[in-house]
N, C-alpha and C. Protein backbone atom coordinates (compact mmCIF):
# COMPACT_ATOMS: atom_id res chain seq x y z
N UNK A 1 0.85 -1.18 0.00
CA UNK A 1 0.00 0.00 0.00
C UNK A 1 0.89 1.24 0.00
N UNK A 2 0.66 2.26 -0.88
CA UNK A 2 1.25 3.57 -0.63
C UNK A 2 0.59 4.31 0.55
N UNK A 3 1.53 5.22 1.13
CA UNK A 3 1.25 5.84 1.75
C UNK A 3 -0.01 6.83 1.39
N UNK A 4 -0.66 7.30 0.23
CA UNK A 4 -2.04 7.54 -0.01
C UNK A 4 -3.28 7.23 0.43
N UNK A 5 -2.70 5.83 -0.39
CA UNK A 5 -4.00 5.28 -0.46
C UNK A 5 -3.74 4.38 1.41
N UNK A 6 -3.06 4.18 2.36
CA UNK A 6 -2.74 4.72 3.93
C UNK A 6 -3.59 5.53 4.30
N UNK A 7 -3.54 7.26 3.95
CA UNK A 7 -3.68 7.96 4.36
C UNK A 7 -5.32 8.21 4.10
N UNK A 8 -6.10 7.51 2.81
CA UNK A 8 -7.45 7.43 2.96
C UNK A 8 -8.25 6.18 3.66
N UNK A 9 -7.43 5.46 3.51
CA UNK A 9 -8.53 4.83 4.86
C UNK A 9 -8.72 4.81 6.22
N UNK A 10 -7.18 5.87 6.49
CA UNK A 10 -7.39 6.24 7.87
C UNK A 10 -8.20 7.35 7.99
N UNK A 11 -8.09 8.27 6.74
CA UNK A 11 -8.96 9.11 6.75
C UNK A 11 -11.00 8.70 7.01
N UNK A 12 -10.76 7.38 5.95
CA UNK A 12 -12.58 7.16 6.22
C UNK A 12 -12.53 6.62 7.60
N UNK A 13 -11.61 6.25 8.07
CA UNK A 13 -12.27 5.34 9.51
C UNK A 13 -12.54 6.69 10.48
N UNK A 14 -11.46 8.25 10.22
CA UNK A 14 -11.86 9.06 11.31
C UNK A 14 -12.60 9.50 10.84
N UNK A 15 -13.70 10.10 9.83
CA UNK A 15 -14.83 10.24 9.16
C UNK A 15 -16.09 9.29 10.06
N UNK A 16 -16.22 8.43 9.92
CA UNK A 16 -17.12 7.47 10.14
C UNK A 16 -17.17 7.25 11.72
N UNK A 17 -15.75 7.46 12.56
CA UNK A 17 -15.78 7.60 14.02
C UNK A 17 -16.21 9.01 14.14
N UNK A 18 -16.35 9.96 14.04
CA UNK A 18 -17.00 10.98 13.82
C UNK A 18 -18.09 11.26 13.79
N UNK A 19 -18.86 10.93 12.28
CA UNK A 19 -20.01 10.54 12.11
C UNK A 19 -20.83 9.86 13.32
N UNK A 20 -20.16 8.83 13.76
CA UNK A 20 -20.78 7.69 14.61
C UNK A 20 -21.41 8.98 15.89
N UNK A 21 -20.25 9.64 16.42
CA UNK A 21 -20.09 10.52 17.69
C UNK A 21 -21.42 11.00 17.42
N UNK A 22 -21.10 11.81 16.85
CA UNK A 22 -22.22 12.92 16.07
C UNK A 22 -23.50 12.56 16.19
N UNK A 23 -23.96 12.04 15.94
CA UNK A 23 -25.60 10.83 16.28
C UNK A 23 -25.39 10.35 17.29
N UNK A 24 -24.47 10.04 18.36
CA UNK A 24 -24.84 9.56 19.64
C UNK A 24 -25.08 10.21 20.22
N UNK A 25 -24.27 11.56 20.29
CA UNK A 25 -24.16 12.83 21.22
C UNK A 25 -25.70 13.61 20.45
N UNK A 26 -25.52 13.90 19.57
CA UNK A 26 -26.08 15.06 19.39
C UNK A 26 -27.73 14.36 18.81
N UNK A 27 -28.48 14.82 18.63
CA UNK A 27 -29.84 15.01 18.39
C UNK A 27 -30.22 14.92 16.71
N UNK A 28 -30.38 14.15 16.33
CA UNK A 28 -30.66 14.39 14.60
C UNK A 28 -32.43 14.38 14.53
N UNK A 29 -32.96 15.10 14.76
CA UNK A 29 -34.34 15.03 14.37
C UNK A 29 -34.92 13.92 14.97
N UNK A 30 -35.94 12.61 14.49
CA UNK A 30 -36.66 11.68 15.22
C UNK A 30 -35.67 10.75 15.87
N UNK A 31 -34.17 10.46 15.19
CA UNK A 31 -33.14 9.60 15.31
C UNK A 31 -32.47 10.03 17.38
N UNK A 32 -32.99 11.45 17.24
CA UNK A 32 -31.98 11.94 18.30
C UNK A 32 -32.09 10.70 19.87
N UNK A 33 -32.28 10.98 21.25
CA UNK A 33 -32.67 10.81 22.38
C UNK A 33 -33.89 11.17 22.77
N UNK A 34 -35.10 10.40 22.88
CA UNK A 34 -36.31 9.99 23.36
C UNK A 34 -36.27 11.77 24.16
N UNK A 35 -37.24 12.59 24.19
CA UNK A 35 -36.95 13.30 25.50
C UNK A 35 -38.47 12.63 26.42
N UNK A 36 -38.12 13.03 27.72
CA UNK A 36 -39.04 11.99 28.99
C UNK A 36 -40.56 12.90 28.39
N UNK A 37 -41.61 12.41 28.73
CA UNK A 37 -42.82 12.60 28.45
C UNK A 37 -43.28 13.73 29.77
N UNK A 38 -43.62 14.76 29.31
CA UNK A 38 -43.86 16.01 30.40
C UNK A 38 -45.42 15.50 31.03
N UNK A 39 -45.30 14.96 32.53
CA UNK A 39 -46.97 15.00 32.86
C UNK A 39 -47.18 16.31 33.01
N UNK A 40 -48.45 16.78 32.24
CA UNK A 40 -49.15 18.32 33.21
C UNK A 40 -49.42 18.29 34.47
N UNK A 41 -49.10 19.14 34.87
CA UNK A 41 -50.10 18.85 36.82
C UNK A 41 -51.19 19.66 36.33
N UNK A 42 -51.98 19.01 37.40
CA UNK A 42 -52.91 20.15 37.27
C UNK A 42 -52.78 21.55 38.13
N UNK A 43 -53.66 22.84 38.05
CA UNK A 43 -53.33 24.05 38.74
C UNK A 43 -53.95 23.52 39.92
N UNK A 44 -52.70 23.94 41.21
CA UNK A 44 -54.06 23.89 42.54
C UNK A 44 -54.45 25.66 42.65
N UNK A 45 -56.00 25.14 43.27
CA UNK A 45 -56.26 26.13 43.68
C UNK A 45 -56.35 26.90 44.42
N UNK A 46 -56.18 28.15 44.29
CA UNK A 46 -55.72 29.09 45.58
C UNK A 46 -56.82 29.23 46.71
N UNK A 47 -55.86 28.55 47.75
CA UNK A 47 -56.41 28.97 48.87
C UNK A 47 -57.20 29.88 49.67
N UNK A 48 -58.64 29.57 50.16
CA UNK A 48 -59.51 30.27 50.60
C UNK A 48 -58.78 31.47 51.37
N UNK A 49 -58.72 32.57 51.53
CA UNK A 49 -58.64 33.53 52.83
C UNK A 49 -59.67 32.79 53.84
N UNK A 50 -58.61 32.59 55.34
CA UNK A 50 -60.01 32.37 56.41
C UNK A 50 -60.46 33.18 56.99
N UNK A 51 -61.69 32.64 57.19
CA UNK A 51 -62.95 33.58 57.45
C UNK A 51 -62.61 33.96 58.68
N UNK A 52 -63.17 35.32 58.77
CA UNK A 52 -63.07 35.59 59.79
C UNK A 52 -64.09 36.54 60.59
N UNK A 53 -64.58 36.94 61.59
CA UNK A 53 -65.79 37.33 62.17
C UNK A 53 -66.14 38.70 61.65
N UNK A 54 -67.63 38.67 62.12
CA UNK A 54 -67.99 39.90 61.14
C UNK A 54 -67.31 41.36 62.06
N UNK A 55 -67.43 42.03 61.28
CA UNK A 55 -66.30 43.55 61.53
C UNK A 55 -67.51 44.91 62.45
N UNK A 56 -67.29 44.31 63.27
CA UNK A 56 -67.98 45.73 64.28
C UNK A 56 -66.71 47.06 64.17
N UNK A 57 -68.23 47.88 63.92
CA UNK A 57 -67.58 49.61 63.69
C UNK A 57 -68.02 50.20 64.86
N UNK A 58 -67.63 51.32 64.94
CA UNK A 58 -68.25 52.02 65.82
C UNK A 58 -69.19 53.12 65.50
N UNK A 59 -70.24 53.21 65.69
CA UNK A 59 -71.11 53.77 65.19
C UNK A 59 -71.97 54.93 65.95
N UNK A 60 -71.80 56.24 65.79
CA UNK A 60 -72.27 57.60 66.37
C UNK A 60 -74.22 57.12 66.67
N UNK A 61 -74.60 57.59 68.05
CA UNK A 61 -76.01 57.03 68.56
C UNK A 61 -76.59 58.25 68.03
C-alpha cells in the first residue's frame, strides 16, 4: 500500500468515528434521544382567605 491510499482509509475510519459521535451525542431530528414525556399537573387552587368574624364599627347614637 502507498502511503495515499494509507492515508485514505485512515482518513474514512476518522470520518465514520465521527459521524458515529455525532448521532450519539447530538440530536438528529426523530433519530436523536427519546426526550421523557412532560406529565401536566394540574393548577391547585388558591387557597380560601379564612374567614373571619364579622367587623364591628363604631357607630355615632
Amino acid at each position: 500500500m502507498t502511503s495515499h491510499s494509507l492515508a485514505n482509509v485512515l482518513g474514512w475510519i476518522v470520518l465514520v468515528v465521527v459521524l458515529a459521535a455525532a448521532v450519539f451525542y447530538g440530536p438528529l431530528g426523530q433519530f436523536g434521544k427519546p426526550q421523557p414525556a412532560q406529565v401536566a399537573q394540574p393548577a391547585q387552587p388558591a387557597p380560601s382567605p379564612t374567614p373571619r368574624g364579622p367587623v364591628i364599627r363604631d357607630v355615632p347614637n
